[in-house]
Protein backbone atom coordinates (compact mmCIF):
# COMPACT_ATOMS: atom_id res chain seq x y z
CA UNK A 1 -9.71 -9.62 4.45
CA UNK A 2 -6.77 -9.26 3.07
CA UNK A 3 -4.97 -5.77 2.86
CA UNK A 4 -2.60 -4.48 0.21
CA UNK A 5 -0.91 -1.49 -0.53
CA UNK A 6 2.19 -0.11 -2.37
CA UNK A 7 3.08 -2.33 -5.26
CA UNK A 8 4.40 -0.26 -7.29
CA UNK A 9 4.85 -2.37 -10.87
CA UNK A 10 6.63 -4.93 -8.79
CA UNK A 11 5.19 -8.09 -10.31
CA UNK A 12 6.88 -10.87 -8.52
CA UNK A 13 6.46 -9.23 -5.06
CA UNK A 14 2.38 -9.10 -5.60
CA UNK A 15 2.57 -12.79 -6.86
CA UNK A 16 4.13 -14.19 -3.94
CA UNK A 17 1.59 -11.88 -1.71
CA UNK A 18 -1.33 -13.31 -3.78
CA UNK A 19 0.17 -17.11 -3.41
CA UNK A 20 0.39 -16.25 0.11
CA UNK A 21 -3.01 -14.82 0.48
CA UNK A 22 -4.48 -17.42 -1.05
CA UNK A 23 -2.70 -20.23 1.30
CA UNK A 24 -4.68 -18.07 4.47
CA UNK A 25 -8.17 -18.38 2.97
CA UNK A 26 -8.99 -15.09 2.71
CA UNK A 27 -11.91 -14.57 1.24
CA UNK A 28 -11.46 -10.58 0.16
CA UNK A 29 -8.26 -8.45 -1.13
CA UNK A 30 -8.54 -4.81 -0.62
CA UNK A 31 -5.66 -2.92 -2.45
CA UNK A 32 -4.91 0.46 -0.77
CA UNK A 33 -2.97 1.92 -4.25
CA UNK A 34 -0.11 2.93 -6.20
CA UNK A 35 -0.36 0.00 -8.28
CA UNK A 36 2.28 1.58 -9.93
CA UNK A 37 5.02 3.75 -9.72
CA UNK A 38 8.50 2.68 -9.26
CA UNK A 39 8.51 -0.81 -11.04
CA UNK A 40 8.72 -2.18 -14.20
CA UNK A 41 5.94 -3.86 -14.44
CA UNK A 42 2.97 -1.73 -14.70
CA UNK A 43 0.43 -3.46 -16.79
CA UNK A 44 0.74 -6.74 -15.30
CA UNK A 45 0.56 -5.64 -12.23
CA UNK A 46 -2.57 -3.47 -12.97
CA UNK A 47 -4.17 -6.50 -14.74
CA UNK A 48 -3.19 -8.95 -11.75
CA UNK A 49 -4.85 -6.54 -8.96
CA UNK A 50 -7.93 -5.98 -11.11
CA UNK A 51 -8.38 -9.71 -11.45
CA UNK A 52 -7.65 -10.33 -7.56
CA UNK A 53 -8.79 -7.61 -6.01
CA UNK A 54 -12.51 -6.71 -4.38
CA UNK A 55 -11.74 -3.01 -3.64
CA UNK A 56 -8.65 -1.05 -5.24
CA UNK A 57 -7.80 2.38 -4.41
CA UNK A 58 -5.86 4.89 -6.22
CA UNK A 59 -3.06 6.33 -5.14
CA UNK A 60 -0.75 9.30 -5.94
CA UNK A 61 1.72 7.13 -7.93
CA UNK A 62 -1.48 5.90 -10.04
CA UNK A 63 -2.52 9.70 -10.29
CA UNK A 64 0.45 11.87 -11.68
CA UNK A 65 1.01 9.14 -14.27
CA UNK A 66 -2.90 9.63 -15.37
CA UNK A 67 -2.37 13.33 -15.18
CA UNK A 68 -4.16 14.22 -11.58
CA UNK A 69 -0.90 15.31 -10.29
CA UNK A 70 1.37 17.85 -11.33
CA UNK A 71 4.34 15.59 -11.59
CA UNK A 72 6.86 18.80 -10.16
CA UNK A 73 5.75 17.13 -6.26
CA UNK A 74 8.11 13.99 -7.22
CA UNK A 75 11.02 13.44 -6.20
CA UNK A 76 13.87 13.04 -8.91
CA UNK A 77 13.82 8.97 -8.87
CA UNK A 78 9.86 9.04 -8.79
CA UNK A 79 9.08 11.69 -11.28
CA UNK A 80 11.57 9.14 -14.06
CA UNK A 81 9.81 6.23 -12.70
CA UNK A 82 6.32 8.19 -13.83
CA UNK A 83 7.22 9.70 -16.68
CA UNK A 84 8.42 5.84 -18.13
CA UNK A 85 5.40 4.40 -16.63
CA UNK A 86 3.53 7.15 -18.39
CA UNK A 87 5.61 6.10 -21.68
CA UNK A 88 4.51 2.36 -21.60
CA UNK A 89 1.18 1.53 -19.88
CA UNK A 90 -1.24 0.55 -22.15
CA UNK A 91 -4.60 2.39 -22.52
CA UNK A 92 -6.46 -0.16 -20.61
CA UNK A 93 -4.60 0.43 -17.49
CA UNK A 94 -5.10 3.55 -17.67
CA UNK A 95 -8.64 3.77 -18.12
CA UNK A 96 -9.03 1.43 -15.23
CA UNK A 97 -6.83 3.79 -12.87
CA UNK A 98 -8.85 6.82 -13.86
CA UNK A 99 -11.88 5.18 -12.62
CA UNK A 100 -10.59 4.45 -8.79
CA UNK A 101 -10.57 6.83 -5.97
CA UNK A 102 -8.27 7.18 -3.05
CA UNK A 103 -10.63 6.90 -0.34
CA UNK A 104 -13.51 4.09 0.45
CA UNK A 105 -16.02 3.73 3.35
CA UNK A 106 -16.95 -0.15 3.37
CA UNK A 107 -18.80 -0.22 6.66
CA UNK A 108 -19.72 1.88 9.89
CA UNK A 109 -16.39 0.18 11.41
CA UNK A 110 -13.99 0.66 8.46
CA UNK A 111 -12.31 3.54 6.29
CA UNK A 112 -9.51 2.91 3.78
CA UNK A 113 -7.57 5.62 2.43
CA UNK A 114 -4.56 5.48 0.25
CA UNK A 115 -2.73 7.83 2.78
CA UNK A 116 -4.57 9.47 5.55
CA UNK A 117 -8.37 10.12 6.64
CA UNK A 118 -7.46 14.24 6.11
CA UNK A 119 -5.54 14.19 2.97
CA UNK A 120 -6.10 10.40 0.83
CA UNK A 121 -3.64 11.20 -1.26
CA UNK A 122 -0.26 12.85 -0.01
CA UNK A 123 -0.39 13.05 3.91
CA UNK A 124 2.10 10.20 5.27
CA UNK A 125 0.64 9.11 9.18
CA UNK A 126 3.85 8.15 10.66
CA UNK A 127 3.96 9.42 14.24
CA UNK A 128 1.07 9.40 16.92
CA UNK A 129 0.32 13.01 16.51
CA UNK A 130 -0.54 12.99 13.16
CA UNK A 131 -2.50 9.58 13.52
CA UNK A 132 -4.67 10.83 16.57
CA UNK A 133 -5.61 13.91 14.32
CA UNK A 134 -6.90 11.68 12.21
CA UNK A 135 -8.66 9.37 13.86
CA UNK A 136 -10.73 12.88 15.07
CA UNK A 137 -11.84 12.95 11.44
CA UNK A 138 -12.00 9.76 9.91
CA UNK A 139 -15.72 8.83 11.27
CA UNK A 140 -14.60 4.74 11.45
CA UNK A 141 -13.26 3.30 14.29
CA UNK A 142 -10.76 1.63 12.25
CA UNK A 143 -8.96 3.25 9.47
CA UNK A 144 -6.82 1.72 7.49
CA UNK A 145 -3.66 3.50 5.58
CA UNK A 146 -1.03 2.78 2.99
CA UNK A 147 1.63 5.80 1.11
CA UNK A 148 4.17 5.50 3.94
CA UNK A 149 5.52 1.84 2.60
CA UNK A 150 6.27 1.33 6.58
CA UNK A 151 4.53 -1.49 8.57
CA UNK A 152 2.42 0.21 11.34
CA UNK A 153 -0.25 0.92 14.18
CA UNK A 154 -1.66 3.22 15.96
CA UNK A 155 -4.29 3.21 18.59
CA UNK A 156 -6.34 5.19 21.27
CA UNK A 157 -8.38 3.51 23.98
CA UNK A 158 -11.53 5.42 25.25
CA UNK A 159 -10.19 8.73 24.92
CA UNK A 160 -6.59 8.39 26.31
CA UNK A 161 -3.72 8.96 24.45
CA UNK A 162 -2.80 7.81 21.25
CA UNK A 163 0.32 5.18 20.71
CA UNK A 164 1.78 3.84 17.70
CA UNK A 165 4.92 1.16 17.13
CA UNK A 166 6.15 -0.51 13.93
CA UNK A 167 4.31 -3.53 13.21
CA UNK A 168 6.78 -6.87 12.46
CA UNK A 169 6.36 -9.45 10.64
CA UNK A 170 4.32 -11.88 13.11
CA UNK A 171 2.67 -8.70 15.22
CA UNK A 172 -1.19 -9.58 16.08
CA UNK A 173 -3.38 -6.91 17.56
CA UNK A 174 -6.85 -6.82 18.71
CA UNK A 175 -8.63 -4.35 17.21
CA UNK A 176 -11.98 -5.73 19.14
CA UNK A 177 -12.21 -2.24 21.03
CA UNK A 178 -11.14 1.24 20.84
CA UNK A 179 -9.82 3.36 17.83
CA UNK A 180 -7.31 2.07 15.30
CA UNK A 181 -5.37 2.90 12.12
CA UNK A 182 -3.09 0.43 10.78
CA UNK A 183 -0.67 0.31 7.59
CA UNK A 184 -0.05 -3.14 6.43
CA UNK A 185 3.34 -1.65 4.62
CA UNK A 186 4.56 -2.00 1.29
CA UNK A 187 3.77 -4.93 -1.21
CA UNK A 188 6.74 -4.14 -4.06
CA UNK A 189 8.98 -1.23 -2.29
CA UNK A 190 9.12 -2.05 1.67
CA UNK A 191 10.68 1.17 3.64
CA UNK A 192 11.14 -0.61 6.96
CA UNK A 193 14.42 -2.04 6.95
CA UNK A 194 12.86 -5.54 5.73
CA UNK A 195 13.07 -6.33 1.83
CA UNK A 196 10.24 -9.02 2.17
CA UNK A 197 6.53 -8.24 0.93
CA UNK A 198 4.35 -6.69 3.13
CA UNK A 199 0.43 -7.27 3.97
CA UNK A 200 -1.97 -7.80 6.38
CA UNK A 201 -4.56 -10.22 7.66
CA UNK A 202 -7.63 -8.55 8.76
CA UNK A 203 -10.50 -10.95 10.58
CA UNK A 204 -13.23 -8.71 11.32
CA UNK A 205 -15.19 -11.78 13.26
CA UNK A 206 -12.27 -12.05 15.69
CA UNK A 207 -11.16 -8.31 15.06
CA UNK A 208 -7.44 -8.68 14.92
CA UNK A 209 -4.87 -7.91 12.56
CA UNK A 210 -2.22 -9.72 11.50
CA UNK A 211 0.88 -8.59 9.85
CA UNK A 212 2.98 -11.08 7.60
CA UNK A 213 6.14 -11.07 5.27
CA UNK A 214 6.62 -13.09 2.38
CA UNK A 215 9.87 -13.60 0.65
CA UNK A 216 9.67 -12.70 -3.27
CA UNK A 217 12.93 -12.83 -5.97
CA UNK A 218 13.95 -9.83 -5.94
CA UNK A 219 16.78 -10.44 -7.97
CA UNK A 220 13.94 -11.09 -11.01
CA UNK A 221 11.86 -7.20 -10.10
CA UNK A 222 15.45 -5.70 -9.99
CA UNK A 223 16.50 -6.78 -13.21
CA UNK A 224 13.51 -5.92 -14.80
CA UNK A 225 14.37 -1.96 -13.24
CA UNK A 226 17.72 -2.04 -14.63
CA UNK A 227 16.73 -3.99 -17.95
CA UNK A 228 13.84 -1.13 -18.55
CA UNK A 229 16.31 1.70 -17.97
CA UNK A 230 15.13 3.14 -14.67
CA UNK A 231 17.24 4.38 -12.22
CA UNK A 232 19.46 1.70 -10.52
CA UNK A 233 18.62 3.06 -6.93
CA UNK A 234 15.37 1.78 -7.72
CA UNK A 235 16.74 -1.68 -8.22
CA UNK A 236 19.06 -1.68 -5.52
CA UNK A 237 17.08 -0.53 -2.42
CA UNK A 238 14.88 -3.41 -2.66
CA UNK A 239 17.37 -5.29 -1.70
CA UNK A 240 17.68 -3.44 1.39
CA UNK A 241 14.11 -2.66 2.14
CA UNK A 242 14.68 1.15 2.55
């Protein structure tokens, strides 16, 4: 499987992802939300996930622009971003968004959530405390998260304590036994200090995850931020992957 999460309207980041999914053989793309958000690029991305992907979530990005979210919880730079994406998606796009959920049980081994088994929409799992109180409630033994735009694990073996470490580009991890959640980071807005494309290569035969980086143009999703009359911080941090 392949995991996804975070594009926010950045259209040449999920190409290259897809390209590169597609080189690995996977044989399913599950899309963890916020298809849209800070980008330019909303419909197209929206079309391109709904033609690739086998399970999409919704996330919060994807809600306050359909009206589930009172748009006064965004920051300054996110509430422009939605209130432009808002302006300009088409009605198709938003019919489809209004028909996902943020949450999604696919087996007795899996959860998916858009941010966290307590709270699928808003809670960000970043630290070890927060992911072992979730993995006390999410009823899989593996969860996986997006929302935090930040590569990650986290993991508890037979009820010892819970650890968690950024997850590089290259990281492999058996998830074959004890308790796991995993972020597979940010498609089209990376926070982790790495301006490549994020996702991750789950083989549920083998159980192991694999985290991988591909290189996009930025230089083409930036313009289209600056050309579409979105902030400029929204351009330029891509660049940095922060």
């Amino acid at each position: 499987m392949a995991l996804i999460s975070d594009v926010h309207g950045n259209l040449p980041a999920l190409r290259s992802v897809l390209e590169d999914v597609r080189e690995q053989g996977v044989d399913e793309i599950w899309c963890l939300g916020d298809l849209i958000g800070y980008g330019a690029q909303p419909d197209e991305c929206v079309a391109l996930a709904r033609e690739s992907c086998d399970v999409c979530l919704i996330g919060n990005h994807d809600l306050v622009v359909i009206g589930k979210l009172d748009i006064s919880d965004f920051s300054l730079n996110a509430a422009l971003a939605a209130r432009w994406t808002d302006e300009h998606i088409s009605e198709e796009t938003r019919a489809f968004l209004a028909g996902l959920e943020p949450a999604a049980t696919l087996s007795p081994q899996i959860g998916l959530w858009h941010a966290s088994p307590r709270d699928p929409v808003w809670e960000y799992v970043l630290s070890a405390g927060l992911a072992e109180a979730c993995m006390d409630e999410m009823g899989t033994r593996i969860g996986v998260v997006g929302h935090s735009h930040v590569a990650l694990r986290f993991g508890r073996a037979d009820g010892g304590p819970t650890t968690g470490a950024l997850a590089p580009d290259g990281t492999v991890l058996d998830l074959s036994e004890g308790e796991w959640i995993v972020n597979p980071g940010s498609v089209g807005q990376p926070r982790d200090g790495d301006n490549r494309a994020a996702w991750l290569l789950l083989d549920t035969e083998a159980w192991t995850a694999s985290w991988r980086r591909v290189a996009y143009p930025i230089d083409e999703a930036a313009e289209a931020i600056r050309a579409a009359g979105l902030p400029t911080d929204l351009a330029d941090r891509l660049y940095y992957g922060q």
